[in-house]
PDB file of N, CA and C in Angstrom:
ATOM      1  N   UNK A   1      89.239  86.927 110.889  1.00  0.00           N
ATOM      2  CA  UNK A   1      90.217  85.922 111.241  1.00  0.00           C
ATOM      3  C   UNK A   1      89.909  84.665 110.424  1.00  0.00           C
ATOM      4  N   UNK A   2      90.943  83.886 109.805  1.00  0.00           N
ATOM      5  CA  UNK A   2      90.856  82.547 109.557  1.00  0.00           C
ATOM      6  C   UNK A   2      90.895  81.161 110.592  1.00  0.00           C
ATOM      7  N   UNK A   3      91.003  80.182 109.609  1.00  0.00           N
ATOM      8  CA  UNK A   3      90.379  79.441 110.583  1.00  0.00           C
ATOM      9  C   UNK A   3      92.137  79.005 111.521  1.00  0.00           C
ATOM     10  N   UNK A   4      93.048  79.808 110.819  1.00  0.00           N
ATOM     11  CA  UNK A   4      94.101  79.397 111.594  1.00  0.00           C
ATOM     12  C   UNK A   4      94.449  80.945 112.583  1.00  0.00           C
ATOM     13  N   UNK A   5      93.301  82.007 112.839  1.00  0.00           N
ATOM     14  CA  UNK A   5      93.442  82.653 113.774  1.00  0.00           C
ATOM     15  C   UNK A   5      94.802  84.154 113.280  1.00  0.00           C
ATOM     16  N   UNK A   6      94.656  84.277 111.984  1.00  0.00           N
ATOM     17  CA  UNK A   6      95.070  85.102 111.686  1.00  0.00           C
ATOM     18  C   UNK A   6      94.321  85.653 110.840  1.00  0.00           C
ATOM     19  N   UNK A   7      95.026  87.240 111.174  1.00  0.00           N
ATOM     20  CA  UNK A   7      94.043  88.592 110.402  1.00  0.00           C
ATOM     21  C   UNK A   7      93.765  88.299 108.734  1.00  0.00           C
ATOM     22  N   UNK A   8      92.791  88.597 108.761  1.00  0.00           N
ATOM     23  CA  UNK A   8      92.089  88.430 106.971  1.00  0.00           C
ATOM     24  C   UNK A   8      92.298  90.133 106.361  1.00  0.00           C
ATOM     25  N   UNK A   9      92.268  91.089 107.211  1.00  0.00           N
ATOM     26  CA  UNK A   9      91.574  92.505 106.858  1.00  0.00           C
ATOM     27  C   UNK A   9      90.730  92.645 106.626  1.00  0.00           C
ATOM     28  N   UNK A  10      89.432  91.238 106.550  1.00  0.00           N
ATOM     29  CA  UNK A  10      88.365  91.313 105.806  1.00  0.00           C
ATOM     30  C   UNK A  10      87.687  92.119 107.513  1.00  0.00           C
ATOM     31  N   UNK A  11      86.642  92.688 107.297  1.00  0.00           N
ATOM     32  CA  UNK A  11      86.056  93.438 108.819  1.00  0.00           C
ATOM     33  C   UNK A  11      84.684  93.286 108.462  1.00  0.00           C
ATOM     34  N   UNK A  12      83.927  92.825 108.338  1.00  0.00           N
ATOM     35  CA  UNK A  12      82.644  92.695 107.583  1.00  0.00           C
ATOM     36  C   UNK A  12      81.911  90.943 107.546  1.00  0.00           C
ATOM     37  N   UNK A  13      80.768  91.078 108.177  1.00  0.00           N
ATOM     38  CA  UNK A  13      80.312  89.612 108.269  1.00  0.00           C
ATOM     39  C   UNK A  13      79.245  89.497 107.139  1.00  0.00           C
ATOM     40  N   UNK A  14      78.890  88.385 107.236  1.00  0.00           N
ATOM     41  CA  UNK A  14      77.973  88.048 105.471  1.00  0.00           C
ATOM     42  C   UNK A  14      76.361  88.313 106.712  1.00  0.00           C
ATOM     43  N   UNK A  15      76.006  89.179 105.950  1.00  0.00           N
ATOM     44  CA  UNK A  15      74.335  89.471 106.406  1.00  0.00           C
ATOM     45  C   UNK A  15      74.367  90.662 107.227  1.00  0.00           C
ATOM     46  N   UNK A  16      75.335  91.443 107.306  1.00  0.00           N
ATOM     47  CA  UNK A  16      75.220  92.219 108.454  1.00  0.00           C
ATOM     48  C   UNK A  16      75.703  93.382 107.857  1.00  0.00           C
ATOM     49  N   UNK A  17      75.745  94.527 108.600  1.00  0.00           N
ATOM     50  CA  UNK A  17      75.844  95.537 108.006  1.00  0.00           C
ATOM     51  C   UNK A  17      77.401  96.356 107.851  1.00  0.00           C
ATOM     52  N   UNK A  18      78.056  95.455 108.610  1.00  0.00           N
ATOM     53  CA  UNK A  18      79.463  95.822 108.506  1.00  0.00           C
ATOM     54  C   UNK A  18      80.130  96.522 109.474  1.00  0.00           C
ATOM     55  N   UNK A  19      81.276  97.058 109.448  1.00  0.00           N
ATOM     56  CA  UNK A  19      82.086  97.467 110.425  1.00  0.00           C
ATOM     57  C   UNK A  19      81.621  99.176 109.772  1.00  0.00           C
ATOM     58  N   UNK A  20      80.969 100.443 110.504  1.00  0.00           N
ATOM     59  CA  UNK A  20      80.866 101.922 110.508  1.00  0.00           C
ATOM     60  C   UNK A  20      81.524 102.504 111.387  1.00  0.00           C
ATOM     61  N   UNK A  21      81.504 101.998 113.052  1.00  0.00           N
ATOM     62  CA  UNK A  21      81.741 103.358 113.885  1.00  0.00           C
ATOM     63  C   UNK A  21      82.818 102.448 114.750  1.00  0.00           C
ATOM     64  N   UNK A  22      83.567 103.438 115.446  1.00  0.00           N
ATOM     65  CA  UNK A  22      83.829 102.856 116.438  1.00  0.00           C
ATOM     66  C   UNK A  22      83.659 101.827 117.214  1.00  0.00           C
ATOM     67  N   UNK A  23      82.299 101.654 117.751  1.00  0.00           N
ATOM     68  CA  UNK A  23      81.252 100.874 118.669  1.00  0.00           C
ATOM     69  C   UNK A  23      81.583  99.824 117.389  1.00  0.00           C
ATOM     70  N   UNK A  24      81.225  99.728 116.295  1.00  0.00           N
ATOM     71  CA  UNK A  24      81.535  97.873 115.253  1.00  0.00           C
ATOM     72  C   UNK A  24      82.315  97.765 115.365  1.00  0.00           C
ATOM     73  N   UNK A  25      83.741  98.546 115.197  1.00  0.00           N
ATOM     74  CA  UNK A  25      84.903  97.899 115.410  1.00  0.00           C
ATOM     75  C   UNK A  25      85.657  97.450 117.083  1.00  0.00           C
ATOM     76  N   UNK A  26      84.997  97.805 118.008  1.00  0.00           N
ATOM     77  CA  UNK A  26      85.487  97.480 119.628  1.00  0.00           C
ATOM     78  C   UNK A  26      84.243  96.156 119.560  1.00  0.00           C
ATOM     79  N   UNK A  27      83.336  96.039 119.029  1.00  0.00           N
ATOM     80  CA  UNK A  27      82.617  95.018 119.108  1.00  0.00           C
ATOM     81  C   UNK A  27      82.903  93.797 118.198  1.00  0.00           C
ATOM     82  N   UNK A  28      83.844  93.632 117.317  1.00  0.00           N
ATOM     83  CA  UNK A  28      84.351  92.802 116.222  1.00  0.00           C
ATOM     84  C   UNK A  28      85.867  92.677 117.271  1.00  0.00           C
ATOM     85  N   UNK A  29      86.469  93.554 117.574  1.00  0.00           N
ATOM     86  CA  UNK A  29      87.882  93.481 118.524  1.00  0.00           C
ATOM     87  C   UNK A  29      87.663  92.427 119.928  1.00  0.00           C
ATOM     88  N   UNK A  30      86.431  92.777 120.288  1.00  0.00           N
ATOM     89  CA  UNK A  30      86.593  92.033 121.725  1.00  0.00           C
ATOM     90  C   UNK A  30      85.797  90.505 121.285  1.00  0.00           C
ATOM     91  N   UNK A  31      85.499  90.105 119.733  1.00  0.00           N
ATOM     92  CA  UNK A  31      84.667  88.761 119.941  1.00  0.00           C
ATOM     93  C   UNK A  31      86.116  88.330 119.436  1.00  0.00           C
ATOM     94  N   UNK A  32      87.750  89.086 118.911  1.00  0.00           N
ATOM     95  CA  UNK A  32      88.556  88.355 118.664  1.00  0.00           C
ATOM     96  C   UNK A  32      89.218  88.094 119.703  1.00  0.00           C
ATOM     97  N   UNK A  33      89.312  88.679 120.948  1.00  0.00           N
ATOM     98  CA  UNK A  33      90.104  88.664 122.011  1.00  0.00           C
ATOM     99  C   UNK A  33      89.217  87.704 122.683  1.00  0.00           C
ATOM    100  N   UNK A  34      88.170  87.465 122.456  1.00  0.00           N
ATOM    101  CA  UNK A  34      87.536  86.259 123.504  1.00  0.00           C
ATOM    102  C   UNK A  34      88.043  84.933 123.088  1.00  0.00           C
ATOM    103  N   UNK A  35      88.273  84.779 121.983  1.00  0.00           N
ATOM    104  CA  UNK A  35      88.916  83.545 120.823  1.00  0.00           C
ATOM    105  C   UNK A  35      90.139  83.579 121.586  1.00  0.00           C
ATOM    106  N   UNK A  36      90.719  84.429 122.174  1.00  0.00           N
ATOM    107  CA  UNK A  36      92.439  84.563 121.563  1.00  0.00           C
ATOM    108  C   UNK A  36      92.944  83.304 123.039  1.00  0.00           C
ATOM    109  N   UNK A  37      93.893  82.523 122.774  1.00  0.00           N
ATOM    110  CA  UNK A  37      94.729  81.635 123.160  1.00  0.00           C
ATOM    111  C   UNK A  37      95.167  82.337 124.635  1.00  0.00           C
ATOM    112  N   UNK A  38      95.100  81.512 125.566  1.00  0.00           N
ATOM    113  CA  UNK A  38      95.438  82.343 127.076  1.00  0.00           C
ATOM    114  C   UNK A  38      97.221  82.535 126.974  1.00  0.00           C
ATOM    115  N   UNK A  39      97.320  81.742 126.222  1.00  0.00           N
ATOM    116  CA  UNK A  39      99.174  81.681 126.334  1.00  0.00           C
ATOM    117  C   UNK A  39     100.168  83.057 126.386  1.00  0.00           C
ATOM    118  N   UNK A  40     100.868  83.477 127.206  1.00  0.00           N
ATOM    119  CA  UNK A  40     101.559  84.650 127.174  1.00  0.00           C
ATOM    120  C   UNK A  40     102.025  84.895 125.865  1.00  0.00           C
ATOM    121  N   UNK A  41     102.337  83.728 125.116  1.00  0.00           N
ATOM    122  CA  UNK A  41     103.409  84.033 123.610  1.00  0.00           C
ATOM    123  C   UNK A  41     102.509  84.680 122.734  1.00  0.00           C
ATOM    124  N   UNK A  42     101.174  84.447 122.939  1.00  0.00           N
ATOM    125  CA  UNK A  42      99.900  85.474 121.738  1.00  0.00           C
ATOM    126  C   UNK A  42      99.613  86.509 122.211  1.00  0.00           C
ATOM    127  N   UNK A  43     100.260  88.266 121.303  1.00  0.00           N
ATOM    128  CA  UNK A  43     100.225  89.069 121.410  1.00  0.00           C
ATOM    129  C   UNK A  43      99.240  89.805 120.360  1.00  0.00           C
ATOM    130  N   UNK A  44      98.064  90.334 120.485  1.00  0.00           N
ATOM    131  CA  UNK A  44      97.228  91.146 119.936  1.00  0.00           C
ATOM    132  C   UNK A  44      97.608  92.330 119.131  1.00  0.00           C
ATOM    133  N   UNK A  45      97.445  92.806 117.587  1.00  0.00           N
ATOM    134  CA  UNK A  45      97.954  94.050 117.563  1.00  0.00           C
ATOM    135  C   UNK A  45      97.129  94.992 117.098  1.00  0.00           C
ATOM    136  N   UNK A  46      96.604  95.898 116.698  1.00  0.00           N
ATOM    137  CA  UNK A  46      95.649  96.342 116.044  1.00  0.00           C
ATOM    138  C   UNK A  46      96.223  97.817 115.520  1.00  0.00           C
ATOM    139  N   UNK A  47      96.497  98.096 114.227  1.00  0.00           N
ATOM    140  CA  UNK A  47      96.810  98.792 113.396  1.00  0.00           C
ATOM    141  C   UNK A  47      95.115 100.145 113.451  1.00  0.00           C
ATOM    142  N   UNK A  48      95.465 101.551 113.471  1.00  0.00           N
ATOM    143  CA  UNK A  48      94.325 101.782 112.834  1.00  0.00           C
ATOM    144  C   UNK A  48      94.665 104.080 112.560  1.00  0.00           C
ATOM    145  N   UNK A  49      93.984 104.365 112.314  1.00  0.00           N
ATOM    146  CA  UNK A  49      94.644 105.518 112.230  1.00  0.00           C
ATOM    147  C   UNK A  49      93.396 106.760 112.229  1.00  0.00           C
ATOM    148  N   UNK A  50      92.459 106.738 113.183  1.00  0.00           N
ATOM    149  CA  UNK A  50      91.647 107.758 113.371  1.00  0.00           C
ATOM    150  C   UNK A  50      91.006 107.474 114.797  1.00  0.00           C
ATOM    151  N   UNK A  51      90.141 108.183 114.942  1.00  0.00           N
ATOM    152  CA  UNK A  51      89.410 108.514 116.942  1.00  0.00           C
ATOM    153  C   UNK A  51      88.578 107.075 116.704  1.00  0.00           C
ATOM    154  N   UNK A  52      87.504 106.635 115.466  1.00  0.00           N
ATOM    155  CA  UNK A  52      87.057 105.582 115.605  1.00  0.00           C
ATOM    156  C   UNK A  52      88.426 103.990 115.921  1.00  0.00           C
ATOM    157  N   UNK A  53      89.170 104.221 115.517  1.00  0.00           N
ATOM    158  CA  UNK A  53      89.818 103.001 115.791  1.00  0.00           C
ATOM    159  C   UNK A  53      90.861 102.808 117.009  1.00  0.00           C
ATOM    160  N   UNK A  54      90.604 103.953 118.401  1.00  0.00           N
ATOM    161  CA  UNK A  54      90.981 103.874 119.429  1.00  0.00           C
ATOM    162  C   UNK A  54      90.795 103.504 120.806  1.00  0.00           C
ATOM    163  N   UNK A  55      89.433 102.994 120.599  1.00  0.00           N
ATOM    164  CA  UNK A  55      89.178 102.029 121.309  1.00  0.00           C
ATOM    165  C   UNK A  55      89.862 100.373 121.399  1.00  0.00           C
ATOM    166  N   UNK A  56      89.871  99.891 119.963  1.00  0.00           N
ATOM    167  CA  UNK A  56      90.452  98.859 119.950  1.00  0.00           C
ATOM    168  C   UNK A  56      92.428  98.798 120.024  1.00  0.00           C
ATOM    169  N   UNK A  57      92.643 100.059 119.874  1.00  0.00           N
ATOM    170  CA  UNK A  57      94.175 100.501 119.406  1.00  0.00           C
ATOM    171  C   UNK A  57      94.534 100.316 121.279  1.00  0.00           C
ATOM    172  N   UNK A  58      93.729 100.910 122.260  1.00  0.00           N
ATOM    173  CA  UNK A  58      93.525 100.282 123.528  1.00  0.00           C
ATOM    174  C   UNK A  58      93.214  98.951 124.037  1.00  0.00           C
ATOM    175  N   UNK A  59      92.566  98.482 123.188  1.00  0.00           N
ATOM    176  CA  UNK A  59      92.501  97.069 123.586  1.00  0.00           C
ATOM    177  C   UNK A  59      93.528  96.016 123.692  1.00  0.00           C
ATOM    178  N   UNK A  60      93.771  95.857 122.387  1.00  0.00           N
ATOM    179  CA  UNK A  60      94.767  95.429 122.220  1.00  0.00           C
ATOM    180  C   UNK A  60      96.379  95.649 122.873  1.00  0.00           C
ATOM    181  N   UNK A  61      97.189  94.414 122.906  1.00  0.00           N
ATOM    182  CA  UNK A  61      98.059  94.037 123.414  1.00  0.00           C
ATOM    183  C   UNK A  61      98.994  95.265 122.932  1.00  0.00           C
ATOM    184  N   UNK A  62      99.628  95.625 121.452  1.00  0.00           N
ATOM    185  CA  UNK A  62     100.366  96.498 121.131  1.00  0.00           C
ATOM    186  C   UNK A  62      99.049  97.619 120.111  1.00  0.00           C
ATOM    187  N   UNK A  63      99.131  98.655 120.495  1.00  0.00           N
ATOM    188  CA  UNK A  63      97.963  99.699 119.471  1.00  0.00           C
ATOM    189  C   UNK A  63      99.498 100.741 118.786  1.00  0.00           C
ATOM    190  N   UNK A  64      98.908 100.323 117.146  1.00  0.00           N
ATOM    191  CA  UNK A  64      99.886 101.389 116.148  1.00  0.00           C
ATOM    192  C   UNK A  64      99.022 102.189 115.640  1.00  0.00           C
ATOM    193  N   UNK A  65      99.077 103.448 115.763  1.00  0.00           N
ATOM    194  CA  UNK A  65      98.679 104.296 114.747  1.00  0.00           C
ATOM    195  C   UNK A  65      99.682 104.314 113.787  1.00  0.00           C
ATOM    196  N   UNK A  66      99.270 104.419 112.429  1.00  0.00           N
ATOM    197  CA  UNK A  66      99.576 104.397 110.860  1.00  0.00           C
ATOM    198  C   UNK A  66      99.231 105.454 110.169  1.00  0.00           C
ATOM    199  N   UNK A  67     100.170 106.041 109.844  1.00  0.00           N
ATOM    200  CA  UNK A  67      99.811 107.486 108.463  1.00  0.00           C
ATOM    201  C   UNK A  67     100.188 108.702 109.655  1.00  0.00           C
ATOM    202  N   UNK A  68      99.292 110.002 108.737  1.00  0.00           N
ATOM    203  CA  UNK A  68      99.792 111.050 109.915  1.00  0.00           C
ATOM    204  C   UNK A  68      98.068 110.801 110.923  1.00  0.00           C
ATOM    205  N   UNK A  69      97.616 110.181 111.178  1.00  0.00           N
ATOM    206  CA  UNK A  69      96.889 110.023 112.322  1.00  0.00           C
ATOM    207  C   UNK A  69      96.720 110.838 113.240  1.00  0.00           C
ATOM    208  N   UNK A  70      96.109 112.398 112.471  1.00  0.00           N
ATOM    209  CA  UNK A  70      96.368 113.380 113.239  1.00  0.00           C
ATOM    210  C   UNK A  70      95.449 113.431 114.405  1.00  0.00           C
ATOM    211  N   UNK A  71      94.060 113.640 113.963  1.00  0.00           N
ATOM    212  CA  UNK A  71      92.595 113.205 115.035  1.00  0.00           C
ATOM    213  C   UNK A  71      93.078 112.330 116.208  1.00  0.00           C
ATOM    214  N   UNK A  72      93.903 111.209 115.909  1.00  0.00           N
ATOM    215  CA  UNK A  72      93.499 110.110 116.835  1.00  0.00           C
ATOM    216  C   UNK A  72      94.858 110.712 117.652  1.00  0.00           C
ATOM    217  N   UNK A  73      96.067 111.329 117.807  1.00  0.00           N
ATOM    218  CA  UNK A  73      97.013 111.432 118.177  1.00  0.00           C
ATOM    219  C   UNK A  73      96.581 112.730 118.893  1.00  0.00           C
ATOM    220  N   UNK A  74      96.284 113.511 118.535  1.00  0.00           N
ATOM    221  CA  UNK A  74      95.452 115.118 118.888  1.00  0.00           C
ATOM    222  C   UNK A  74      94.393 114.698 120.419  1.00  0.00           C
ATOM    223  N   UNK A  75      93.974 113.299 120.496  1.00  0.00           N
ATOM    224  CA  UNK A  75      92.548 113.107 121.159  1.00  0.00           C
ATOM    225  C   UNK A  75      93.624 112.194 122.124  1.00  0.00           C
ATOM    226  N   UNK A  76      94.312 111.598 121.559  1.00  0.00           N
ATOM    227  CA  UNK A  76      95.188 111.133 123.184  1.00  0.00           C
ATOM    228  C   UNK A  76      96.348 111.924 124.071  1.00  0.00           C
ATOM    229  N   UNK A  77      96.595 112.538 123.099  1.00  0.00           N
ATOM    230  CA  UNK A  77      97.773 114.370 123.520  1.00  0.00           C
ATOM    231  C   UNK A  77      96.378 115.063 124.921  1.00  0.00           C
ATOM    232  N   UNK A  78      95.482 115.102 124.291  1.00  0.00           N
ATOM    233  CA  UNK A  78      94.634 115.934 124.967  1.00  0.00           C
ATOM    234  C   UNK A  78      93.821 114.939 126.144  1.00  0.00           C
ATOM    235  N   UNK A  79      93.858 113.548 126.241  1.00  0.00           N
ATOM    236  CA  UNK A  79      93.461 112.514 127.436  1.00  0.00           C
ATOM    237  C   UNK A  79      94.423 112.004 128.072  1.00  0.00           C
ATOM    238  N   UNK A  80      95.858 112.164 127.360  1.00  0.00           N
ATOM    239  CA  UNK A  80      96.979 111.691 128.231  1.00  0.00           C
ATOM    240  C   UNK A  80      97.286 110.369 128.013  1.00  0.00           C
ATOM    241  N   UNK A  81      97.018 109.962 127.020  1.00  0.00           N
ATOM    242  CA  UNK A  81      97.496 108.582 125.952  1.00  0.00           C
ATOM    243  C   UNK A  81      99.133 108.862 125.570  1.00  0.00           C
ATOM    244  N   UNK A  82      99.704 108.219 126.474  1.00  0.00           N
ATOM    245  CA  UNK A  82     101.213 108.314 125.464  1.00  0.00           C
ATOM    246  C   UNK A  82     101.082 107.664 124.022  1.00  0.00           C
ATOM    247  N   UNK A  83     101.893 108.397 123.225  1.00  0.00           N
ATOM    248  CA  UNK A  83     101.990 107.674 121.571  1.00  0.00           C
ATOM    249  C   UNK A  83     103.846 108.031 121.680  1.00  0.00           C
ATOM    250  N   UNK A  84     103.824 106.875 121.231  1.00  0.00           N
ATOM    251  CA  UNK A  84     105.819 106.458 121.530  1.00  0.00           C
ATOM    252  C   UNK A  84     106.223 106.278 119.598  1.00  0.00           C
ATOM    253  N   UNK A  85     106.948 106.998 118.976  1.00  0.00           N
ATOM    254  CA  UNK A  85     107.123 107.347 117.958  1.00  0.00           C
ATOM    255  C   UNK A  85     107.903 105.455 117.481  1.00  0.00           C
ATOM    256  N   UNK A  86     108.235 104.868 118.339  1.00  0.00           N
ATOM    257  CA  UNK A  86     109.193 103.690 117.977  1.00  0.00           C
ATOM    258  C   UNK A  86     108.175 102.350 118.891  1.00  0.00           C
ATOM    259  N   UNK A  87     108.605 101.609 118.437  1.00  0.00           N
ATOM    260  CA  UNK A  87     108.020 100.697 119.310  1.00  0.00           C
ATOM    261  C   UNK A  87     109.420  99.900 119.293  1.00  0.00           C
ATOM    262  N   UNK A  88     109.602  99.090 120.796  1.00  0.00           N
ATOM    263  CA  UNK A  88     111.342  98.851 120.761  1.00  0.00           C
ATOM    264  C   UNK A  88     110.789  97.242 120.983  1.00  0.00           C
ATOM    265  N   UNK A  89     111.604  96.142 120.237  1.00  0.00           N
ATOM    266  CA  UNK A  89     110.953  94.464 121.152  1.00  0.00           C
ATOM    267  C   UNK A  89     110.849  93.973 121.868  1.00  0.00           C
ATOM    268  N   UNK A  90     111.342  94.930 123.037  1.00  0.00           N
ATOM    269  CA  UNK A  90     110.829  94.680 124.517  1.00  0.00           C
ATOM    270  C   UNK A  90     109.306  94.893 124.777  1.00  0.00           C
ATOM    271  N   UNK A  91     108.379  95.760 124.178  1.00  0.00           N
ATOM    272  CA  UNK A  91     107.390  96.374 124.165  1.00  0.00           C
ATOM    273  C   UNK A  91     106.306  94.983 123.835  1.00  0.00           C
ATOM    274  N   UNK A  92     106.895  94.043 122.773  1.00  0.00           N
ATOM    275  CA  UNK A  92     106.060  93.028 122.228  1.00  0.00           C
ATOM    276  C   UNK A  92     105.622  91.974 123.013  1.00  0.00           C
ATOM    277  N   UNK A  93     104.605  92.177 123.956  1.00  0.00           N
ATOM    278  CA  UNK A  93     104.268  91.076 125.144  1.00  0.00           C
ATOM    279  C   UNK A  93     102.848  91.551 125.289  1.00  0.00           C
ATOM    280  N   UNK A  94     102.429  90.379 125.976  1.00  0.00           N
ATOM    281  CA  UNK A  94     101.235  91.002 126.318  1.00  0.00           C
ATOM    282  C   UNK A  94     100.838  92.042 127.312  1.00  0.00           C
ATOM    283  N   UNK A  95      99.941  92.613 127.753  1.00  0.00           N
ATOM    284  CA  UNK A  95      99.664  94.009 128.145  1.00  0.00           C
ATOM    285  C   UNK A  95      99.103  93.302 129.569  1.00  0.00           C
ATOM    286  N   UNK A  96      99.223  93.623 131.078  1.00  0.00           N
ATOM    287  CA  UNK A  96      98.716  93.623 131.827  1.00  0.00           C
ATOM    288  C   UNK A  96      97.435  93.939 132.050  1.00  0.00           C
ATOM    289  N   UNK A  97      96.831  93.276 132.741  1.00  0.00           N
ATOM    290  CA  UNK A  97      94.938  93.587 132.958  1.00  0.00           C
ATOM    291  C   UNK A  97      95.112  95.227 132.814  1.00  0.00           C
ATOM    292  N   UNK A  98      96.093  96.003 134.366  1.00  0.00           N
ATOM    293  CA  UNK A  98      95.768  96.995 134.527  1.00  0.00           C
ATOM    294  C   UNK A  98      96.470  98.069 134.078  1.00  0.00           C
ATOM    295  N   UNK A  99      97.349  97.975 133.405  1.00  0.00           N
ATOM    296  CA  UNK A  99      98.988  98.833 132.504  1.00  0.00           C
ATOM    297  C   UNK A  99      98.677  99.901 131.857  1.00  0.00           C
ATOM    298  N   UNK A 100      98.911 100.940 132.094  1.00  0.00           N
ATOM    299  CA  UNK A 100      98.477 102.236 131.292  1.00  0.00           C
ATOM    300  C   UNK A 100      98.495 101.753 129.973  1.00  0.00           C
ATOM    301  N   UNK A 101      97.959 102.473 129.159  1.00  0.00           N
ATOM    302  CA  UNK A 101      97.592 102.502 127.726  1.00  0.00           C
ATOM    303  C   UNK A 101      98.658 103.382 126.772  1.00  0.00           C
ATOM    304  N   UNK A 102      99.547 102.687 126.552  1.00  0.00           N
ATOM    305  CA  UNK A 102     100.344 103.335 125.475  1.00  0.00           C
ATOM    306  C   UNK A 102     100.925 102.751 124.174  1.00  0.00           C
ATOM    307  N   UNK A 103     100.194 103.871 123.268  1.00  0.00           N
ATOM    308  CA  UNK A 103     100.465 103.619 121.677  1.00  0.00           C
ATOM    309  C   UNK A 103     101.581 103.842 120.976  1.00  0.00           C
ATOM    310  N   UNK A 104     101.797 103.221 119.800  1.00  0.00           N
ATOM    311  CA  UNK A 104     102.602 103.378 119.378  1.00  0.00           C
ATOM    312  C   UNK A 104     102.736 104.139 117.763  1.00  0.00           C
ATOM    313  N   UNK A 105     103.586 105.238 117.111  1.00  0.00           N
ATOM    314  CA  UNK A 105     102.991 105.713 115.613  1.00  0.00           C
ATOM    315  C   UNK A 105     104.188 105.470 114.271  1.00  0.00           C
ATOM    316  N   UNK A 106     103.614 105.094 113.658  1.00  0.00           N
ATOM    317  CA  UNK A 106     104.646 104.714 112.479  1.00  0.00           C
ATOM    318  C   UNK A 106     103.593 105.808 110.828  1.00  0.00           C
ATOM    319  N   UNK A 107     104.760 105.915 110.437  1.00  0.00           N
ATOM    320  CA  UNK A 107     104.741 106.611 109.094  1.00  0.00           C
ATOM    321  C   UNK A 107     103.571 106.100 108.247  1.00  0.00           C
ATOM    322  N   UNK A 108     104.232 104.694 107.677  1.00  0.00           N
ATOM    323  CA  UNK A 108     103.402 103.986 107.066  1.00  0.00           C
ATOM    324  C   UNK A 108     104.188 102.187 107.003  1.00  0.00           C
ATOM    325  N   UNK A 109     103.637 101.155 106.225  1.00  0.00           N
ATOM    326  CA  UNK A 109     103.657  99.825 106.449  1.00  0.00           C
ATOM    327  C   UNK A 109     105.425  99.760 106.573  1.00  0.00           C
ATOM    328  N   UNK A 110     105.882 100.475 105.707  1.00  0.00           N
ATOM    329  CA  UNK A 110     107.282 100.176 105.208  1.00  0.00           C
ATOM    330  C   UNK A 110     108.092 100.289 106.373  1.00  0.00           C
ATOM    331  N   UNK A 111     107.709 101.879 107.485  1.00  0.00           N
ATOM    332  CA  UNK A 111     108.479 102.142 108.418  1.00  0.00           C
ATOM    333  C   UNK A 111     108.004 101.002 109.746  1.00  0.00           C
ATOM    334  N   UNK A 112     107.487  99.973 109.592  1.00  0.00           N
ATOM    335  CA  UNK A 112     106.733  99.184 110.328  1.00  0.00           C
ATOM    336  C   UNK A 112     108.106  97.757 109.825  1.00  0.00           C
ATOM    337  N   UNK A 113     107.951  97.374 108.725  1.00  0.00           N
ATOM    338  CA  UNK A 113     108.786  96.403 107.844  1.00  0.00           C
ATOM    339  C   UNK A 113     110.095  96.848 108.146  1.00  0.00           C
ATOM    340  N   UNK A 114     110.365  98.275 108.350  1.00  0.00           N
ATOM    341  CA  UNK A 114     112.358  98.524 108.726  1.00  0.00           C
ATOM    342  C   UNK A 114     112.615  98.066 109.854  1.00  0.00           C
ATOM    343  N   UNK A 115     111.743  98.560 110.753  1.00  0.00           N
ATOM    344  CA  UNK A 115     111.787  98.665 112.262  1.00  0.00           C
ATOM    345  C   UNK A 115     112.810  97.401 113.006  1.00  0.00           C
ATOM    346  N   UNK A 116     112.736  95.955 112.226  1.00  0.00           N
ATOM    347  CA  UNK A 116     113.386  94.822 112.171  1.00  0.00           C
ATOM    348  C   UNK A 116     112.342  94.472 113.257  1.00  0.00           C
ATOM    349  N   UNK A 117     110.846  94.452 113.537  1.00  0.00           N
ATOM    350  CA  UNK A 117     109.891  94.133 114.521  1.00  0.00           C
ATOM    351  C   UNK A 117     109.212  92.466 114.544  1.00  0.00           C
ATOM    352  N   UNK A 118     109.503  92.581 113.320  1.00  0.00           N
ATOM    353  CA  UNK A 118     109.194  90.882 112.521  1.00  0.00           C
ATOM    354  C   UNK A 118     110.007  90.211 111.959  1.00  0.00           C
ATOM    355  N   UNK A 119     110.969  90.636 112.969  1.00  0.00           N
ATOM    356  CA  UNK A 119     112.302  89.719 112.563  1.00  0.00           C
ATOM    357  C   UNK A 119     112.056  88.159 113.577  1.00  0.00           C
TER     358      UNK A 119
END
């Protein structure tokens, strides 16, 4: 994150060993959600496309799987993770403490950019 609280992609701190498993990335996810603004209007999103990046794809306010994300889609089919092929802009809010966990899957960036989601 910058210092104005938006995503860098950078995932990696200076001295440390970086983002590997799962466990670095839910541990880099929840020191951004401790930062994050109490205000209903800041919605969390976290993009990611394998079993390591489903922890945070849960965390977060809206979770997209990206690409064919077969592993990570295969492992919530089989735990009972809905994955919703569309995400509609009603969906874009924040997530209740206790709200089932449901993801969302897109193709790739472009079918993300049609969607009219960032309009």
């Amino acid at each position: 994150m910058d210092d104005e609280g938006k995503g860098t992609g950078k995932m990696t701190k200076e001295g440390k060993m970086g983002i590997c498993t799962g466990h670095d990335k839910l541990r880099e996810m929840k020191t951004v959600l401790e930062k994050k603004p109490s205000s209903e209007s800041v919605v969390t999103v976290y993009v990611g496309d394998s079993n390591t990046d489903l922890p945070c794809l849960l965390h977060a306010d809206i979770g997209i799987i990206i690409g064919e994300g077969k592993s990570v889609i295969e492992t919530c089919n089989r735990v009972g993770i809905k994955v919703h092929r569309e995400l509609s802009s009603q969906a874009i809010k924040p997530k209740k403490e206790k709200a089932e966990p449901i993801l969302y899957h897109y193709d790739d960036w472009t079918a993300i950019l049609n969607s009219n989601l960032l309009d």
